[in-house]
PDB file of N, CA and C in Angstrom:
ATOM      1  N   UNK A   1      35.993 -63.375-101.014  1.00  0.00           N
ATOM      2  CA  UNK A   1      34.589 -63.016-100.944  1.00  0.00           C
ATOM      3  C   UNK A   1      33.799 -63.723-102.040  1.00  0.00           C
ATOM      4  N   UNK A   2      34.389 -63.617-103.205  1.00  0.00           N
ATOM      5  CA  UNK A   2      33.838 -64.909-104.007  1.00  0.00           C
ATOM      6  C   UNK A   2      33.356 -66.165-103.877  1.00  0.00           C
ATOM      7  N   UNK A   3      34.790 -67.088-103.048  1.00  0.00           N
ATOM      8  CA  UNK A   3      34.145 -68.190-102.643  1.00  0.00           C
ATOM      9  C   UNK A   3      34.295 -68.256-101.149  1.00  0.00           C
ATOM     10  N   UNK A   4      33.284 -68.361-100.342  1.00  0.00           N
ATOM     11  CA  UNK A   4      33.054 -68.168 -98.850  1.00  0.00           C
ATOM     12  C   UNK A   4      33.504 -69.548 -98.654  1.00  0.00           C
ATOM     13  N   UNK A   5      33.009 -70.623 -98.804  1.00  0.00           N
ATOM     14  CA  UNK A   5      32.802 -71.364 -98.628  1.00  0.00           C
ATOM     15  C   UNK A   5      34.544 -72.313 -98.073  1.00  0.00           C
ATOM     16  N   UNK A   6      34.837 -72.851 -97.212  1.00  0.00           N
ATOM     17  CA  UNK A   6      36.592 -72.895 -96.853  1.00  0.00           C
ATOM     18  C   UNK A   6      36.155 -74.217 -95.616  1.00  0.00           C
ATOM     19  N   UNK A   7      37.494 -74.734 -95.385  1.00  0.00           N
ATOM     20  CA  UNK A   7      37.820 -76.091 -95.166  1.00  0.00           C
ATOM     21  C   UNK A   7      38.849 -75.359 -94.199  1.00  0.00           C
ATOM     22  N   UNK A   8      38.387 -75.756 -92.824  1.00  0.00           N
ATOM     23  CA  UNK A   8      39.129 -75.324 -91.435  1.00  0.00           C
ATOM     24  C   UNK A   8      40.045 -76.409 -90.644  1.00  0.00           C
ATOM     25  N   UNK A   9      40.969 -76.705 -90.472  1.00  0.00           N
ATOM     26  CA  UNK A   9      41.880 -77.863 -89.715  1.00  0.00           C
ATOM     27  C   UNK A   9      42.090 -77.360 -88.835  1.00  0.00           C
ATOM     28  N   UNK A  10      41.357 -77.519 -87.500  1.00  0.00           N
ATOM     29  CA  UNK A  10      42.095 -77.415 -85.906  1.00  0.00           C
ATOM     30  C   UNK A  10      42.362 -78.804 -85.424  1.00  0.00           C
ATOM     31  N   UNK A  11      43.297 -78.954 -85.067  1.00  0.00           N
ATOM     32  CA  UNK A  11      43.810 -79.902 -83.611  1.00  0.00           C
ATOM     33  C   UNK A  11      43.271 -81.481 -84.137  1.00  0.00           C
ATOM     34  N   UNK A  12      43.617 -81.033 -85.994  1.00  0.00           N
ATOM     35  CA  UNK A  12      43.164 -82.817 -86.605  1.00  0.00           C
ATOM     36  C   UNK A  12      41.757 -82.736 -87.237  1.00  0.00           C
ATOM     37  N   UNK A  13      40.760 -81.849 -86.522  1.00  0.00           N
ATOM     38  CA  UNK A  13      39.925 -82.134 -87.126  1.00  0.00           C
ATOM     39  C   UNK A  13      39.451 -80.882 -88.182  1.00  0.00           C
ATOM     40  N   UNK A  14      38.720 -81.589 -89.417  1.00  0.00           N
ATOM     41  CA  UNK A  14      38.101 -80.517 -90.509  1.00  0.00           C
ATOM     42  C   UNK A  14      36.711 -79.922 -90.364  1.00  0.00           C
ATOM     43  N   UNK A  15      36.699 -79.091 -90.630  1.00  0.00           N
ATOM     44  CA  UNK A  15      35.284 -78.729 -90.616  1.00  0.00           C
ATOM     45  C   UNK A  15      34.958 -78.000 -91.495  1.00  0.00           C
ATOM     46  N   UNK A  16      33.799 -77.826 -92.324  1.00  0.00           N
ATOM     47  CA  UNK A  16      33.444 -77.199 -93.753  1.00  0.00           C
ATOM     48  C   UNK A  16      32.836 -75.680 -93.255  1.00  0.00           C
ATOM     49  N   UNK A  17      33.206 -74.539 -93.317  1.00  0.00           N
ATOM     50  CA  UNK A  17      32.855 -73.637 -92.740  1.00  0.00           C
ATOM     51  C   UNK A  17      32.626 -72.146 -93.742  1.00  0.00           C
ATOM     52  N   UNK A  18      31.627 -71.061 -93.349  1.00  0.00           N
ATOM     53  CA  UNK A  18      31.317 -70.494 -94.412  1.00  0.00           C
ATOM     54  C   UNK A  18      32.395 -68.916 -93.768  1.00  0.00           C
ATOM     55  N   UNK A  19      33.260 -68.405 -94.586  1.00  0.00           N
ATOM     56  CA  UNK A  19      33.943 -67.049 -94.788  1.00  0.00           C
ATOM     57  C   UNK A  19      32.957 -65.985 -94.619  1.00  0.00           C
ATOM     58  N   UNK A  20      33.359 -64.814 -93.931  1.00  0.00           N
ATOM     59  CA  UNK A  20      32.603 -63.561 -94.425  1.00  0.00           C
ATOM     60  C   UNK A  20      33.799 -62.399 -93.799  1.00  0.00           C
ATOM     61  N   UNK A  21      33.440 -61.288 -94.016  1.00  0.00           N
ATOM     62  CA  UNK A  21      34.102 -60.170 -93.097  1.00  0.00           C
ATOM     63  C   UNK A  21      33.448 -59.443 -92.315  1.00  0.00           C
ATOM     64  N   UNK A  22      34.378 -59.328 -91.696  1.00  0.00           N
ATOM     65  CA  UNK A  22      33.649 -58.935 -90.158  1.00  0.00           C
ATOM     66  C   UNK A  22      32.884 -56.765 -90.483  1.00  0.00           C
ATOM     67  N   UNK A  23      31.721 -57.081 -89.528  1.00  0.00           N
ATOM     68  CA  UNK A  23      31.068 -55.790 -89.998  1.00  0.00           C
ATOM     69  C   UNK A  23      32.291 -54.770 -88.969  1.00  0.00           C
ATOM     70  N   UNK A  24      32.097 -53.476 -89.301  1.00  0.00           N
ATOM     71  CA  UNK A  24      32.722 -52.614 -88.333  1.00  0.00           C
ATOM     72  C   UNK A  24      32.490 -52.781 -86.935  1.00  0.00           C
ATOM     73  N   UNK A  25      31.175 -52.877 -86.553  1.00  0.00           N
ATOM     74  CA  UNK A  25      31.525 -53.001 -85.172  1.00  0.00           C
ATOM     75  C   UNK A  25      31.603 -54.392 -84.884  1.00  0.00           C
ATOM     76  N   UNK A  26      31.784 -55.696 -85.358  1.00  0.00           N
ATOM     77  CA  UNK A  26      32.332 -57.275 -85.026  1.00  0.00           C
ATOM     78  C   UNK A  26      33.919 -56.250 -84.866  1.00  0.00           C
ATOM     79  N   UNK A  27      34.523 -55.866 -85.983  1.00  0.00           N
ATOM     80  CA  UNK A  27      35.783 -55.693 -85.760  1.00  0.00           C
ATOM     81  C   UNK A  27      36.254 -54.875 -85.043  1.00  0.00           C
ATOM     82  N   UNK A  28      35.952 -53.694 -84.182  1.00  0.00           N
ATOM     83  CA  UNK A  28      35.851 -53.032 -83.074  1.00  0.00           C
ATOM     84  C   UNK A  28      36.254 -53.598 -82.043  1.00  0.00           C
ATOM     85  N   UNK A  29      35.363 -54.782 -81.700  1.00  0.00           N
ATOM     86  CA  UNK A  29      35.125 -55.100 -80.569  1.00  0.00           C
ATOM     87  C   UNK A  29      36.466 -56.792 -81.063  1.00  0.00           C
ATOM     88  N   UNK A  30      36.505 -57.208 -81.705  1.00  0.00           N
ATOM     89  CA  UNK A  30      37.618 -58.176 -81.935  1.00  0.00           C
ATOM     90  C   UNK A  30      38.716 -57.805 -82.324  1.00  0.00           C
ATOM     91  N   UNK A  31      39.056 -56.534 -82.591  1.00  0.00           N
ATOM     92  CA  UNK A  31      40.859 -56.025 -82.927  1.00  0.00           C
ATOM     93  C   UNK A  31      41.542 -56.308 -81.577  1.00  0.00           C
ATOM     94  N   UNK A  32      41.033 -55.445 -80.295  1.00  0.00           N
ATOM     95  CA  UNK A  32      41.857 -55.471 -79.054  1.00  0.00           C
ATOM     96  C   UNK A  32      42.482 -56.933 -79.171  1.00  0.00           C
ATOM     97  N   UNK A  33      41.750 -58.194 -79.333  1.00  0.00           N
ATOM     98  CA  UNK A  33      42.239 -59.227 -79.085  1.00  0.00           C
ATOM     99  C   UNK A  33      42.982 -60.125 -79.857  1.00  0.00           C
ATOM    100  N   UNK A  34      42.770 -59.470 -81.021  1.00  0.00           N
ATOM    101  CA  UNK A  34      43.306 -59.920 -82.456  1.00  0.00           C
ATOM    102  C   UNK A  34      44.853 -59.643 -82.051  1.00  0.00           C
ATOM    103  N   UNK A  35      45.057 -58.045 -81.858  1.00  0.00           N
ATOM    104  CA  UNK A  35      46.342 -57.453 -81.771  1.00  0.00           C
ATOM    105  C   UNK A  35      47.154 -58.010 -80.338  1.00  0.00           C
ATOM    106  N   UNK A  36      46.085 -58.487 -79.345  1.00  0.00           N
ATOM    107  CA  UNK A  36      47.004 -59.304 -77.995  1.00  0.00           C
ATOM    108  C   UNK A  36      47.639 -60.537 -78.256  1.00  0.00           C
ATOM    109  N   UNK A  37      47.295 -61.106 -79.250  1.00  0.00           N
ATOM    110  CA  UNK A  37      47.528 -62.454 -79.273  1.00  0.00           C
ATOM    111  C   UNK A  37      48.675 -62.536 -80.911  1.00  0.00           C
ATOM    112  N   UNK A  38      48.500 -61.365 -81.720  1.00  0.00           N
ATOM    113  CA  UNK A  38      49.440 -61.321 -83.142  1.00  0.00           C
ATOM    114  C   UNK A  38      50.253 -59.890 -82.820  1.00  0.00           C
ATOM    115  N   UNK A  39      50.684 -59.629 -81.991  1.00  0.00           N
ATOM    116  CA  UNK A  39      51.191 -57.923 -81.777  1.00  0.00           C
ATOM    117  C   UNK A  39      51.561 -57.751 -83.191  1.00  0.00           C
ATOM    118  N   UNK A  40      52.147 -58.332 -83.988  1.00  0.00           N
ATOM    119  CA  UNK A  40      52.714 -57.474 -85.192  1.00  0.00           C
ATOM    120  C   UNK A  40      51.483 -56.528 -86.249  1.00  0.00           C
ATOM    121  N   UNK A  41      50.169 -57.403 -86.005  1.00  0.00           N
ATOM    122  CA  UNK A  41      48.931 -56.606 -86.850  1.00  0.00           C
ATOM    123  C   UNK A  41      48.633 -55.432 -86.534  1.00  0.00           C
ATOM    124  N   UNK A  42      48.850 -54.803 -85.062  1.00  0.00           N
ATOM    125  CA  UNK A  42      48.920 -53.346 -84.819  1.00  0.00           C
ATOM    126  C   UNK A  42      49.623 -52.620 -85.377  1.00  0.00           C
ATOM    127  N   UNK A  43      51.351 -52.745 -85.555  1.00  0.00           N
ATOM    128  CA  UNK A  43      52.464 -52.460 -86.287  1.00  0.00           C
ATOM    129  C   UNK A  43      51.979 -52.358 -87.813  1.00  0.00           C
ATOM    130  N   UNK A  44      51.619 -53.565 -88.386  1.00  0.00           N
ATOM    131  CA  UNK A  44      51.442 -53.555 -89.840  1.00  0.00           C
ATOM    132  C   UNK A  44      50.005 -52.364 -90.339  1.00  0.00           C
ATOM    133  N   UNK A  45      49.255 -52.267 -89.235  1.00  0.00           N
ATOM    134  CA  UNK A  45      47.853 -51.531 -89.944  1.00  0.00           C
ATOM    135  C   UNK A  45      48.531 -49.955 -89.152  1.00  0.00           C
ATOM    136  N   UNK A  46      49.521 -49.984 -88.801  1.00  0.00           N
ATOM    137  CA  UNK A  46      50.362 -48.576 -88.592  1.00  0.00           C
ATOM    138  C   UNK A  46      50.520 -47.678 -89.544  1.00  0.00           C
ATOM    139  N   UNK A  47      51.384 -48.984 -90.549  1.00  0.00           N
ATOM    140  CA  UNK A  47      52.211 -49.005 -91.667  1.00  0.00           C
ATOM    141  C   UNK A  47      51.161 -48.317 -92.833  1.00  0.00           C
ATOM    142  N   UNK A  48      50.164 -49.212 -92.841  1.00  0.00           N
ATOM    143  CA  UNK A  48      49.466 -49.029 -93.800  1.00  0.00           C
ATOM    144  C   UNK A  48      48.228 -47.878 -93.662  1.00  0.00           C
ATOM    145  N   UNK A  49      47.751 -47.519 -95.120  1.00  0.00           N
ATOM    146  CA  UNK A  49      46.695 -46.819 -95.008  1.00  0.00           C
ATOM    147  C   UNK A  49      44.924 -47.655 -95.298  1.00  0.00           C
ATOM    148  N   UNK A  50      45.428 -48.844 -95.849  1.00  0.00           N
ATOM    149  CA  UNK A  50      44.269 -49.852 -96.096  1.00  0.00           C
ATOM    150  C   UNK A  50      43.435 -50.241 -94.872  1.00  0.00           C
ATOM    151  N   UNK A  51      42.189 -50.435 -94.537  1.00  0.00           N
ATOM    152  CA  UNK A  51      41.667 -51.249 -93.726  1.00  0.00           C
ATOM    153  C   UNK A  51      42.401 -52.964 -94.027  1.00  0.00           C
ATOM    154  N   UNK A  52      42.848 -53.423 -92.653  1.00  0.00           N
ATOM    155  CA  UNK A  52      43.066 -54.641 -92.443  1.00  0.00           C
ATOM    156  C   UNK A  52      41.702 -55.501 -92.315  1.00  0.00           C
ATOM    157  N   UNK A  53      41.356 -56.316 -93.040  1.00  0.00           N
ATOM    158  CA  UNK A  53      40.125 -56.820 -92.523  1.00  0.00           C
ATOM    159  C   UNK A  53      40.257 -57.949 -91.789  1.00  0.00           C
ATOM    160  N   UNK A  54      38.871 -58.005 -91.544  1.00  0.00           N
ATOM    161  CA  UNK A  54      38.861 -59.765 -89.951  1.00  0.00           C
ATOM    162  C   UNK A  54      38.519 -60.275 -90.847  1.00  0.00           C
ATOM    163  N   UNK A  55      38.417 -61.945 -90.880  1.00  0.00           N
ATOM    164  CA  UNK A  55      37.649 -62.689 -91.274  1.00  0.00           C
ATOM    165  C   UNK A  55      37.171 -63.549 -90.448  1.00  0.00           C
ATOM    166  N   UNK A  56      35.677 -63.800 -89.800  1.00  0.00           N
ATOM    167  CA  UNK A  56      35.118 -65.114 -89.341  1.00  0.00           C
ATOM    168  C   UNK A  56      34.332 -65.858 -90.492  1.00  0.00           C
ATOM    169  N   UNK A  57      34.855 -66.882 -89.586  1.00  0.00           N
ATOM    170  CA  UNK A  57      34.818 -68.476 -90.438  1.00  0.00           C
ATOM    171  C   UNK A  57      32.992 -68.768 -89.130  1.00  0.00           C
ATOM    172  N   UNK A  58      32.576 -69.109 -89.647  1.00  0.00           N
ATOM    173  CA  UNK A  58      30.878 -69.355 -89.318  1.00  0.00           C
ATOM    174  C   UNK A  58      30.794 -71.282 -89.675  1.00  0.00           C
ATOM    175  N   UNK A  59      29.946 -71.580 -89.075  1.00  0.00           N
ATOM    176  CA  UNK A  59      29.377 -73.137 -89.580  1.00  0.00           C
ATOM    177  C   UNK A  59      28.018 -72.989 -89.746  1.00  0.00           C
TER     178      UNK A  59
END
């Protein structure tokens, strides 16, 4: 949260992109799909009592 500011590599290419965390309802509505595609993050925020947070990457 300090430094937002982060360097993204997809498929070769970079892109300079700004960090934030996702508000409650961004993450609401992006867990279902978070957890379809990583099943173990459902398991792990089981485990835990912490909020797991999202992070989107923005340009």
């Amino acid at each position: 949260m300090a430094n937002p500011d982060v360097e993204l590599t997809i498929a070769g290419t970079t892109r300079a992109m700004t960090a934030r965390t996702a508000t409650a309802a961004e993450k609401q509505e992006l867990w279902p799909q978070i957890i379809s595609t990583y099943k173990g993050y459902a398991g792990y925020q089981r485990r835990t009592e912490r909020d797991i947070p999202v992070v989107i990457c923005e340009v």
